[in-house]
N, C-alpha and C. Protein backbone atom coordinates (compact mmCIF):
# COMPACT_ATOMS: atom_id res chain seq x y z
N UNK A 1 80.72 122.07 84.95
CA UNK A 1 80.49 120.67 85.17
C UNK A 1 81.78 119.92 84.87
N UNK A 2 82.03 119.08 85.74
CA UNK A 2 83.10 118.34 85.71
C UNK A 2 83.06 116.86 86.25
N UNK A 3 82.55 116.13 85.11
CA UNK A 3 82.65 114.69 84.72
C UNK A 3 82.85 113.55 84.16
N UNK A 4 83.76 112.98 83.85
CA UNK A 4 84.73 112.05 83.34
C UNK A 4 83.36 110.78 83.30
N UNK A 5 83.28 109.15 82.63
CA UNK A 5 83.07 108.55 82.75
C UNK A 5 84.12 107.59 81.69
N UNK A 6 85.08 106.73 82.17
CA UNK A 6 85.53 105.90 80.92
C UNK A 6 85.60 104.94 81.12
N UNK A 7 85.82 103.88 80.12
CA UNK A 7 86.00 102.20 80.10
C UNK A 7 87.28 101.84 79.49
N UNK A 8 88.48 101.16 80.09
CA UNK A 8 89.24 100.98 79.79
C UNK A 8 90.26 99.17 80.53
N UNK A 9 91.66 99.16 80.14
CA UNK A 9 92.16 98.30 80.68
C UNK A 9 93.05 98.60 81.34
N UNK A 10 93.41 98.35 82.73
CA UNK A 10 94.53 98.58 83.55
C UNK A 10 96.01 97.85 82.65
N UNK A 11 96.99 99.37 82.79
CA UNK A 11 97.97 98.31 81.64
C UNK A 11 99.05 97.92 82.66
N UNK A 12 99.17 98.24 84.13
CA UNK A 12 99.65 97.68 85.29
C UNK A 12 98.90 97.58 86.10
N UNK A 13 99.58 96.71 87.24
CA UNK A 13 99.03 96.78 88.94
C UNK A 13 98.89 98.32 89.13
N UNK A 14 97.44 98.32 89.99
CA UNK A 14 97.41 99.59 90.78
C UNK A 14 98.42 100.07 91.86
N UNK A 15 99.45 101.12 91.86
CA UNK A 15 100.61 101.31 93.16
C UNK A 15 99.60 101.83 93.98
N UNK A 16 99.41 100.85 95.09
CA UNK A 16 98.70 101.38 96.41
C UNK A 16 99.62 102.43 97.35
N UNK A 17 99.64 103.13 97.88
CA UNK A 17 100.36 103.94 99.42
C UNK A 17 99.33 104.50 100.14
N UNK A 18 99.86 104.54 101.24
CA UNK A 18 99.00 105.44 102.24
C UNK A 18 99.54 106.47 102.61
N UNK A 19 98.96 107.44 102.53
CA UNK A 19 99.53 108.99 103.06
C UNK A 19 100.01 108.50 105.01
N UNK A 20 100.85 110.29 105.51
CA UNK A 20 101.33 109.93 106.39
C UNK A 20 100.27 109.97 107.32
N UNK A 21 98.84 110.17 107.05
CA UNK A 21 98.00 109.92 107.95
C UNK A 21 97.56 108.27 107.91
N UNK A 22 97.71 107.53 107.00
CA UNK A 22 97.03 105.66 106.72
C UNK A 22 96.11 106.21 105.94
N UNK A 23 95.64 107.03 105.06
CA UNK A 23 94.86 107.30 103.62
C UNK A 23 95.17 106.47 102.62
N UNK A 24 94.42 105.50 102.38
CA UNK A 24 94.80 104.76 101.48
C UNK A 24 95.18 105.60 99.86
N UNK A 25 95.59 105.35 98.92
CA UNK A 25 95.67 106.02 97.81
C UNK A 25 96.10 104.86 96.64
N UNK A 26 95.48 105.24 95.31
CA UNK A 26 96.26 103.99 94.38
C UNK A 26 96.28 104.99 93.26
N UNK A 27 96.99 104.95 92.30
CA UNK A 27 97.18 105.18 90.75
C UNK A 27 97.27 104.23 90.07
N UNK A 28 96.60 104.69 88.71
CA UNK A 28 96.69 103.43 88.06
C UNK A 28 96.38 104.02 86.85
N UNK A 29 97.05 103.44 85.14
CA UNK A 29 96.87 104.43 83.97
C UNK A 29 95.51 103.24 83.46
N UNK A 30 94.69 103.75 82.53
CA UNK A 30 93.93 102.82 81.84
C UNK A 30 94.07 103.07 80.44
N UNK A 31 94.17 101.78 79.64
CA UNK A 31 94.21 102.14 77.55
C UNK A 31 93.08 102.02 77.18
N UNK A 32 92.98 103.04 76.83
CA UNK A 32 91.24 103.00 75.80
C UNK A 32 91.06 103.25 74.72
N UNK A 33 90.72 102.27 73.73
CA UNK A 33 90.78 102.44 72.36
C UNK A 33 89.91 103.44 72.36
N UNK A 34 90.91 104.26 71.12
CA UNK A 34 90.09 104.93 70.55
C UNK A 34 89.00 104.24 69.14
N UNK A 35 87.58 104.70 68.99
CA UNK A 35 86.40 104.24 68.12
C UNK A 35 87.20 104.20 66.87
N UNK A 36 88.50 104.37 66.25
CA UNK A 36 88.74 104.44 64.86
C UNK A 36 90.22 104.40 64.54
N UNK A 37 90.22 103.89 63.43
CA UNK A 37 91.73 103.50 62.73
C UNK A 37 92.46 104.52 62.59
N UNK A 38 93.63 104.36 62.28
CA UNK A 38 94.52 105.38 61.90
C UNK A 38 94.88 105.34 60.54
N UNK A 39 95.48 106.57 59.88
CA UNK A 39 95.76 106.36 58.89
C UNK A 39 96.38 105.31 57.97
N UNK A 40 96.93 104.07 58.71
CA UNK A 40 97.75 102.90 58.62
C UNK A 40 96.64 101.88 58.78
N UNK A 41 95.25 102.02 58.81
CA UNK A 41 94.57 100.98 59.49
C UNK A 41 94.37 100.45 61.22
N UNK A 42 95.44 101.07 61.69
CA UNK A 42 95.91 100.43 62.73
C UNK A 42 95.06 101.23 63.98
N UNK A 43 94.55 99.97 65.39
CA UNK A 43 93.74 100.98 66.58
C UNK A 43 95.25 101.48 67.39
N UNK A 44 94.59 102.58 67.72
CA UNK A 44 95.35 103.39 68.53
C UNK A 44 94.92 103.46 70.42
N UNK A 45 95.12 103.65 70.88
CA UNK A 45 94.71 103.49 72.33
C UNK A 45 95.17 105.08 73.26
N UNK A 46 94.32 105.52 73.92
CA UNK A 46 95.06 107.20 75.07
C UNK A 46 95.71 106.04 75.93
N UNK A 47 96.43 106.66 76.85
CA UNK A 47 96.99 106.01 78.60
C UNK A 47 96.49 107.30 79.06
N UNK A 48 95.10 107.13 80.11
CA UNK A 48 94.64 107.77 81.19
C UNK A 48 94.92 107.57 82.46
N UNK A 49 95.69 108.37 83.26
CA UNK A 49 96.40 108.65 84.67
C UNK A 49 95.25 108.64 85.64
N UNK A 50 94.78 107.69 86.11
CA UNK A 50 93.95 108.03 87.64
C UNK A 50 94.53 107.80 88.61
N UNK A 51 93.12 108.44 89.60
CA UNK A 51 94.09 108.38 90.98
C UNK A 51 92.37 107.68 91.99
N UNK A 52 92.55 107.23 92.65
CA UNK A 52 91.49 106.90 93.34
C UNK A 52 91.98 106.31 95.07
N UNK A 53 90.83 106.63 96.22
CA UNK A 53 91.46 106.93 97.33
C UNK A 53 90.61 105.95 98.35
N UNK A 54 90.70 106.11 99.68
CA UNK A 54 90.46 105.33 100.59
C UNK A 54 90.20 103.58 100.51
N UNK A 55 88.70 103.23 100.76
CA UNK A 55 88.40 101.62 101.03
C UNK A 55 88.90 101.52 99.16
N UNK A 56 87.86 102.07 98.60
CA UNK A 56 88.23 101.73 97.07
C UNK A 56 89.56 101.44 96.49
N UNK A 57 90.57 102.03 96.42
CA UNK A 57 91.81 102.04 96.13
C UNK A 57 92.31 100.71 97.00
N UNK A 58 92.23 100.51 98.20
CA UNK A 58 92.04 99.23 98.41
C UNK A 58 92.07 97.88 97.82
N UNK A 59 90.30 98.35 97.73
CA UNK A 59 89.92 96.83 96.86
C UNK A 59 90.31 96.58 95.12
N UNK A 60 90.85 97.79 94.68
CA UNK A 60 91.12 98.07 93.03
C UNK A 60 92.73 97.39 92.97
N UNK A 61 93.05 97.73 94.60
CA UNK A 61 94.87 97.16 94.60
C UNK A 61 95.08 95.97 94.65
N UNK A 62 93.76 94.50 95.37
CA UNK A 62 93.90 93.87 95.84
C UNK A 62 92.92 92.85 94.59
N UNK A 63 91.79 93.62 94.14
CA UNK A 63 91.38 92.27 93.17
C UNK A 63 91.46 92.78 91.88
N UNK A 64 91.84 93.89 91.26
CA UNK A 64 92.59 93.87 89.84
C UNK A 64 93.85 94.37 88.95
N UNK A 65 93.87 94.17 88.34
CA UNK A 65 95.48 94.50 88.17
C UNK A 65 95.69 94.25 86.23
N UNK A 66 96.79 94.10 86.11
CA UNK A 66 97.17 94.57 84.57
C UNK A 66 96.44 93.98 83.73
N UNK A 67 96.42 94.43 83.00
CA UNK A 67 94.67 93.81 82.19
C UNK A 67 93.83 94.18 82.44
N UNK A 68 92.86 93.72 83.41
CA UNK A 68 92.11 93.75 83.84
C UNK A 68 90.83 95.29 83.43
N UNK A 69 89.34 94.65 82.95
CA UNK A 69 88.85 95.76 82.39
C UNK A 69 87.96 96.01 83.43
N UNK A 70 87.90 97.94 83.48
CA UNK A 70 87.06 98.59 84.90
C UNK A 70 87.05 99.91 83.96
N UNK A 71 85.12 99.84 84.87
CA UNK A 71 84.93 101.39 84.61
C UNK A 71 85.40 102.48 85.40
N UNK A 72 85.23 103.36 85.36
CA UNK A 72 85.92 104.69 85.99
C UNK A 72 85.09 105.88 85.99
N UNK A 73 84.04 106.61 87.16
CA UNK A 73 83.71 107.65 86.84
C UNK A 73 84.52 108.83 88.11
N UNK A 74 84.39 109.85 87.61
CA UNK A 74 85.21 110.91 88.53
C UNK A 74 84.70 111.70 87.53
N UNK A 75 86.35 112.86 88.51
CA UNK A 75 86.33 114.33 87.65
C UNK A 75 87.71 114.74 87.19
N UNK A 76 88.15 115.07 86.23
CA UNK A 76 89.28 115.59 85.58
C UNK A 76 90.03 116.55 86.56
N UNK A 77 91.07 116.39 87.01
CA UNK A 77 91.86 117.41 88.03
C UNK A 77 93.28 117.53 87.88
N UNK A 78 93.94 119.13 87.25
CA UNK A 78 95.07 119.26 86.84
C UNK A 78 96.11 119.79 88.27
N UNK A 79 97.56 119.24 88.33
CA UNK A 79 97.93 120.10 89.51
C UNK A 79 99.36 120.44 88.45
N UNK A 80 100.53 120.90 89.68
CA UNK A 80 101.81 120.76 89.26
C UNK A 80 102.70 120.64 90.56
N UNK A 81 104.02 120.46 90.08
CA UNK A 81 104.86 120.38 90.94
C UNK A 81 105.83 119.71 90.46
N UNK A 82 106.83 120.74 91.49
CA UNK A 82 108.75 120.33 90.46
C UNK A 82 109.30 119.05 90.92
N UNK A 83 109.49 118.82 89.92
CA UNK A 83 110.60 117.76 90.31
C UNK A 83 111.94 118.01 90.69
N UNK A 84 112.48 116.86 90.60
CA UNK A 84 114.18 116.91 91.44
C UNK A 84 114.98 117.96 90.50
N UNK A 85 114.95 117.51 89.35
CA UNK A 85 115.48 118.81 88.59
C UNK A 85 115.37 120.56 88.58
N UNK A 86 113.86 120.87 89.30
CA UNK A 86 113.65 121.77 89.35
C UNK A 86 112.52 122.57 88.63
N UNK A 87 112.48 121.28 87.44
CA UNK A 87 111.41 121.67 86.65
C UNK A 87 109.74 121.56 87.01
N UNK A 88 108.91 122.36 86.18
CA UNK A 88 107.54 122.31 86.86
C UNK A 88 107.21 120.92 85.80
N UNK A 89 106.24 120.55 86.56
CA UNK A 89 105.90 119.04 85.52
C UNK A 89 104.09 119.45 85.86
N UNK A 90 103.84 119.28 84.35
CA UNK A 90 102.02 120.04 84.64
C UNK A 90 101.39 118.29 84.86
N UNK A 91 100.43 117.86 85.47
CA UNK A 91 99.91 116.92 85.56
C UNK A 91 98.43 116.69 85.62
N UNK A 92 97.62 115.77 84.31
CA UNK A 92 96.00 116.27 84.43
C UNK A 92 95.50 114.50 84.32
N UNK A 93 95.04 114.26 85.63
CA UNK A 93 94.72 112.84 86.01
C UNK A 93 92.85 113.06 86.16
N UNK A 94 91.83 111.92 86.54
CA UNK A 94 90.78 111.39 86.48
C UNK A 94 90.94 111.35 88.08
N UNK A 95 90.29 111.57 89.21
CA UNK A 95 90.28 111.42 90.33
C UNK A 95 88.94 110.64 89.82
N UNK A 96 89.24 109.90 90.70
CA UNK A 96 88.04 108.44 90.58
C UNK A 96 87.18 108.28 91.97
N UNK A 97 86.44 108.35 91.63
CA UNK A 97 84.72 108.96 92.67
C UNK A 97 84.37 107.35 92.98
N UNK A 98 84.36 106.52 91.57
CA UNK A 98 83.85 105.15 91.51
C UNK A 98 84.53 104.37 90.47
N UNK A 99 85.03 103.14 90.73
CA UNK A 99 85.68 102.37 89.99
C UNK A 99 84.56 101.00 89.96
N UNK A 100 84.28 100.30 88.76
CA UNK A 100 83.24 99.34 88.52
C UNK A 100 84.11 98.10 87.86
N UNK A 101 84.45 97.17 88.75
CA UNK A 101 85.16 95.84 87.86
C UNK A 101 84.50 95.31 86.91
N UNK A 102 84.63 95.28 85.67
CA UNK A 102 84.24 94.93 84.62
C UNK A 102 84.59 93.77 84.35
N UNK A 103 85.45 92.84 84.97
CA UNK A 103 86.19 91.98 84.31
C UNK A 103 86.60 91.26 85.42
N UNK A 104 87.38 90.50 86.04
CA UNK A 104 87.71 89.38 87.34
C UNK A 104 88.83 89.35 87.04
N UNK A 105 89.96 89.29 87.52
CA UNK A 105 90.88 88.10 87.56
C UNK A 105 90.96 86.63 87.51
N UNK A 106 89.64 86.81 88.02
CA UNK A 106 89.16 85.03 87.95
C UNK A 106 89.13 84.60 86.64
N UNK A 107 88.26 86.05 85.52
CA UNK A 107 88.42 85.64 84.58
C UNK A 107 89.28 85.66 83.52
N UNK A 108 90.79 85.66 84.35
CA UNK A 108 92.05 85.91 83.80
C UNK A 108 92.84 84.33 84.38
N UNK A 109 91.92 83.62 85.19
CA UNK A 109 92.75 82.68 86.29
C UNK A 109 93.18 82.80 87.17
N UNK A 110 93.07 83.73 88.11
CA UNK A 110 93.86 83.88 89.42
C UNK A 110 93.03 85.25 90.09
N UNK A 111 92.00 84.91 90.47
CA UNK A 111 91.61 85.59 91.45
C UNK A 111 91.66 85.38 92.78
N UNK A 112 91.94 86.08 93.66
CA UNK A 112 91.72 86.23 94.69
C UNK A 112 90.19 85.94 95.64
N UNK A 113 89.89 85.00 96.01
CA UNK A 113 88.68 84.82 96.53
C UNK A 113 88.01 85.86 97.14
N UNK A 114 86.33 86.08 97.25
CA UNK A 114 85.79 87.14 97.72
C UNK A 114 85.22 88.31 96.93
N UNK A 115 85.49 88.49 95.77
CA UNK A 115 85.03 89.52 95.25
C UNK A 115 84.57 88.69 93.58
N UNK A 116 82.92 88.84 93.52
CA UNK A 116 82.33 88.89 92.66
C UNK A 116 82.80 89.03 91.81
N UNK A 117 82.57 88.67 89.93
CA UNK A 117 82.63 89.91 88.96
C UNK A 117 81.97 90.95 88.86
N UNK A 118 82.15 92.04 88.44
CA UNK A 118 81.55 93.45 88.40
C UNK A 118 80.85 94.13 89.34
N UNK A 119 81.71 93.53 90.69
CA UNK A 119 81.36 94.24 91.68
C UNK A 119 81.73 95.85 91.61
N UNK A 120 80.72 97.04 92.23
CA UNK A 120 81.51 98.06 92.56
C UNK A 120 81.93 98.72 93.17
N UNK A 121 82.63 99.27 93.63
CA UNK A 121 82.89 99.73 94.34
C UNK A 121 82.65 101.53 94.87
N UNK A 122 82.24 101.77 95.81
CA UNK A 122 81.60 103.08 96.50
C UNK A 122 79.90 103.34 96.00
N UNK A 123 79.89 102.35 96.06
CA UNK A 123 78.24 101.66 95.37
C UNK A 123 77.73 100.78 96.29
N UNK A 124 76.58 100.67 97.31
CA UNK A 124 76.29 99.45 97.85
C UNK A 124 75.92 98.44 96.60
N UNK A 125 76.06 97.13 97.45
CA UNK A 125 75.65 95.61 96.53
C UNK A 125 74.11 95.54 96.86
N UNK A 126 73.49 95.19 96.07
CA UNK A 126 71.80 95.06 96.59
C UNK A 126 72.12 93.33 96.28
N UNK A 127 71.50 92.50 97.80
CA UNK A 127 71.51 91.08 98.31
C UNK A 127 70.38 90.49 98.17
N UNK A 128 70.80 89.16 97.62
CA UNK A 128 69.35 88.29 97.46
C UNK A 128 68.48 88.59 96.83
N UNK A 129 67.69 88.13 97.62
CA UNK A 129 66.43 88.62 96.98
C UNK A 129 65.83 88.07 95.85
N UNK A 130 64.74 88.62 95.01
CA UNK A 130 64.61 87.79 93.56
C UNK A 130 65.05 88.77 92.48
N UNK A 131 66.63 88.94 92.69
CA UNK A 131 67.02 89.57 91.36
C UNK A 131 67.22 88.30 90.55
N UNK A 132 66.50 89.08 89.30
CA UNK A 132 67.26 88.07 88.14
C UNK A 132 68.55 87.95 87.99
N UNK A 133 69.43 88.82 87.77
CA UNK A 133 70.66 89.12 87.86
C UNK A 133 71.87 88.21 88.81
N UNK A 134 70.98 87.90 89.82
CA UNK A 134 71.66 87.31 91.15
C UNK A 134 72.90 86.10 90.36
N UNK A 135 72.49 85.43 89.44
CA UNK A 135 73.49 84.13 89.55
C UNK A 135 74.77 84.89 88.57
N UNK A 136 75.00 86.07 88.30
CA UNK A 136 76.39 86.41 88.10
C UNK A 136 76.55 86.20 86.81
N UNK A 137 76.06 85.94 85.79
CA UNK A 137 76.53 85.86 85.05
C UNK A 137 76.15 84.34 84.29
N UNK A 138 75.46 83.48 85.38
CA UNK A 138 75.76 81.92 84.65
C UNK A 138 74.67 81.73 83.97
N UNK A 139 74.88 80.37 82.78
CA UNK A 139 73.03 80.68 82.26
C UNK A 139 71.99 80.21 83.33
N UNK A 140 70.95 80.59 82.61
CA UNK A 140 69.62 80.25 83.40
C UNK A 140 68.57 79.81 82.55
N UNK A 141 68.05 78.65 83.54
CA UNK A 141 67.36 77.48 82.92
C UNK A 141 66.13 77.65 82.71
N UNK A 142 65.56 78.12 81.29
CA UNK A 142 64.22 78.83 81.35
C UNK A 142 63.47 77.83 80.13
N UNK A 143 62.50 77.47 80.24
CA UNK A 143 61.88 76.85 79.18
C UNK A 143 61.01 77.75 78.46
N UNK A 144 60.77 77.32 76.98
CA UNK A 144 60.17 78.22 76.30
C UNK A 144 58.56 78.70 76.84
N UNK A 145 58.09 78.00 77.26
CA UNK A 145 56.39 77.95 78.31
C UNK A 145 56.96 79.37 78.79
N UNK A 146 57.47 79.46 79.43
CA UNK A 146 57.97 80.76 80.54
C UNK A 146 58.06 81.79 79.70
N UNK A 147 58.67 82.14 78.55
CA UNK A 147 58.62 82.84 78.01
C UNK A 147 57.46 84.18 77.74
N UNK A 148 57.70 85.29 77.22
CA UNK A 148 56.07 85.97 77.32
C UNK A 148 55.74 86.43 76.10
N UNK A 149 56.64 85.81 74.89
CA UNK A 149 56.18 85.96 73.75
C UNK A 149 56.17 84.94 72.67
């Protein structure tokens, strides 16, 4: 079994490219505290290497970026390959299946219009309808009568 799930912060812009076919592709590292202090008191944080591909990588290039907090599920995948020097360089990244915006730019000030908060992505959106959920986040005007306890 091979499954990753983490929550973290993009500590740059995602580098988008497209392979020489137009495959979209992005990398991007995420910091995730670790649950506990260090011997100094002090939090410590990993930098996790993902990689995530087509429409997704896309929309991860275009509405979030440094800061910015997203979930991440995939699968752990090691490769290698030399560099200019000659040397082998071992490399063990998160290929990302699904990326979940946790966070906006908007709610950083500068979003890009069009994309929700915590939209996700390689996930359909379920529309309308009578979700409670629907207003995003804003409060909702409920009087105590309504209540069911």
């Amino acid at each position: 079994m091979n499954n990753v799930s983490i929550v973290g912060r993009m500590t740059k812009d995602a580098e988008l490219r497209y392979t020489p076919n137009g495959v979209a592709v992005a990398n991007f590292t995420l910091a995730i505290n670790r649950p506990f202090k260090n011997q100094h008191g002090e939090n410590e944080a990993d930098f996790i290497n993902c990689v995530i591909w087509r429409k997704a990588a896309e929309s991860l290039a275009n509405y979030m970026g440094k800061g910015n907090r997203v979930g991440v599920e995939g699968r752990l995948q090691s490769r290698t390959y030399e560099d200019k020097d000659g040397k082998t360089v071992f490399v063990t990244e998160v290929v990302a299946e699904r990326v979940d915006f946790l966070e906006s730019r908007k709610d950083q000030g500068n979003q890009p219009q069009g994309q929700p908060q915590g939209q996700s992505q390689g996930q359909p959106q379920q529309q309308g309808g009578d979700s409670p959920f629907a207003n995003a986040g804003e409060p909702i005007d409920i009087s105590s009568d309504d209540l069911p306890f």
